[in-house]
Protein backbone atom coordinates (compact mmCIF):
# COMPACT_ATOMS: atom_id res chain seq x y z
CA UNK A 1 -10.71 7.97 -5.45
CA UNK A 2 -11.45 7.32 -9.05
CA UNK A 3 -12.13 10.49 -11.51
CA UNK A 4 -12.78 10.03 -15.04
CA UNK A 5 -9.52 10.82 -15.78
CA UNK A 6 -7.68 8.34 -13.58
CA UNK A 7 -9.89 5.24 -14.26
CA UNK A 8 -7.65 4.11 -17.16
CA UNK A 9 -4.78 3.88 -15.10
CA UNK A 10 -6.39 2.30 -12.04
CA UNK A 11 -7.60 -0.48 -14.34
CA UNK A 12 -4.42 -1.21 -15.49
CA UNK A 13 -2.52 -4.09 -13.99
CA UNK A 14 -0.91 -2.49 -10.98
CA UNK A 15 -2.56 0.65 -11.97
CA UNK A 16 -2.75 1.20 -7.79
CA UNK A 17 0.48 0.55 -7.13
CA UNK A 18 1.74 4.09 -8.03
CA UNK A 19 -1.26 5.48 -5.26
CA UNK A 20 -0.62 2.69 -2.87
CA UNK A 21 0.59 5.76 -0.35
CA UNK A 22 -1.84 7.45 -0.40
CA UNK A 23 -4.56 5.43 -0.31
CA UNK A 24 -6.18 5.67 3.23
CA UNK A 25 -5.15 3.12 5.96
CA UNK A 26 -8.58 1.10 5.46
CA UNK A 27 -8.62 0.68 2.13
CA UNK A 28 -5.02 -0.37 2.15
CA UNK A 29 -5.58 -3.19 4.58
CA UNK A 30 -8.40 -4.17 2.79
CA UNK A 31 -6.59 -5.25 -0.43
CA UNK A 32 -3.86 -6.80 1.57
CA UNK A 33 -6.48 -9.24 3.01
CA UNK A 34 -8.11 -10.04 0.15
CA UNK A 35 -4.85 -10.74 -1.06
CA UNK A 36 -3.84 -13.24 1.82
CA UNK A 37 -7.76 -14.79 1.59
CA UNK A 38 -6.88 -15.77 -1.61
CA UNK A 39 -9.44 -13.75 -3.65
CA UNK A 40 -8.63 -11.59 -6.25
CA UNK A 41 -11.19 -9.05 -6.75
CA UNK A 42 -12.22 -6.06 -4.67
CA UNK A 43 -15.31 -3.39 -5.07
CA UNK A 44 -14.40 -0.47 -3.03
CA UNK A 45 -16.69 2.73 -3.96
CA UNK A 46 -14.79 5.41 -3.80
CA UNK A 47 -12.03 3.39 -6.53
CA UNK A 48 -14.75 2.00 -9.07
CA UNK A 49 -17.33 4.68 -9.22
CA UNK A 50 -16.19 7.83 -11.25
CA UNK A 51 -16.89 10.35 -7.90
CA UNK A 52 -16.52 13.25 -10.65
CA UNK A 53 -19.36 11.78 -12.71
CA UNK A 54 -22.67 12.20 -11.25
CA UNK A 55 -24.69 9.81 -14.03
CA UNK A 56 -21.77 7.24 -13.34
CA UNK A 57 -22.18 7.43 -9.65
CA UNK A 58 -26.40 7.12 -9.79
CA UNK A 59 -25.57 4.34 -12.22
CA UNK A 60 -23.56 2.63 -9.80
CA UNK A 61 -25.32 2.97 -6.97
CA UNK A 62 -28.74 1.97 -7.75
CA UNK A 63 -26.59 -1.53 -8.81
CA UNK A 64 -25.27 -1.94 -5.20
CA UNK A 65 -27.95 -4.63 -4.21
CA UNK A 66 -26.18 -6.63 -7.84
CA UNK A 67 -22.98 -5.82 -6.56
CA UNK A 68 -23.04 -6.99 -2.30
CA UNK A 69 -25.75 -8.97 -3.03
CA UNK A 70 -23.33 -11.40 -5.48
CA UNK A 71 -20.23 -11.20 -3.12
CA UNK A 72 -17.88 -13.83 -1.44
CA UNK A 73 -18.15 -11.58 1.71
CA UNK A 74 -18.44 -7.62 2.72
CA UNK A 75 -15.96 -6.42 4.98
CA UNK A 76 -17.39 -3.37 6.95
CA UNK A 77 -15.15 -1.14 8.92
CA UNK A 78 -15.26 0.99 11.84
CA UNK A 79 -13.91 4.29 11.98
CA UNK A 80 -12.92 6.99 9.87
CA UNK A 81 -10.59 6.01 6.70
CA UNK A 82 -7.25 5.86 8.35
CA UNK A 83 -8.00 3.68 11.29
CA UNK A 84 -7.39 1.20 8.99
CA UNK A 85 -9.34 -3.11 9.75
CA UNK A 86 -8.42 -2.47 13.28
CA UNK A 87 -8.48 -6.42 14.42
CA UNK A 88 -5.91 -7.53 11.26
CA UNK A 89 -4.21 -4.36 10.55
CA UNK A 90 -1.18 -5.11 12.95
CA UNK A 91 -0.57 -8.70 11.09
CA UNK A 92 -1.04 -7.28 7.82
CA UNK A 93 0.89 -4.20 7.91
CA UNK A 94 4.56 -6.50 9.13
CA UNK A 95 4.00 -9.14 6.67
CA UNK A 96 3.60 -7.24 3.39
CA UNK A 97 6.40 -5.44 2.15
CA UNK A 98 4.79 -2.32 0.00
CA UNK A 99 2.91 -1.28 3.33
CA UNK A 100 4.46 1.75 4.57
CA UNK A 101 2.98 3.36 8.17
């Protein structure tokens, strides 16, 4: 999740890469498919709202209708955060390297 004081380094090219682990299971699979579908941004919550900053968050979310509303597709997932995309995890997971189970 992203506090005020990580944000700078999770906008950073390969800011995430140094969390990768221990990001949860769902959210991991979800950047590796948006990676393989070819697009190259990602809105995930919990990563680009400041969950530290309460006028941030409000902010945020009173802009999700902007935000889905203007997207290629939403991927919604079952389950709690480390059940990971259930029907493409098993592809994902033995085709990208960085993934680690």
């Amino acid at each position: 999740m992203s506090t005020q004081k990580t944000a700078t380094t999770h906008i950073e090219y390969g800011g995430l890469s140094y969390a990768w682990v221990k990001l949860p299971k769902t959210i991991q699979d979800t950047i590796l498919l948006v990676s393989r579908l070819g697009e190259r941004y990602l809105w995930t919550d919990s990563l680009w709202i400041f969950q530290d900053n309460p006028i941030a968050w409000n902010n945020n979310a009173s802009a999700m209708h902007f935000i889905y509303g203007h997207a290629y597709f939403t991927i919604c997932a079952d389950g709690d955060s480390e059940s990971g995309l259930r029907a493409a995890a098993p592809l994902l997971r033995t085709m990208h390297p960085v993934y680690e189970s």
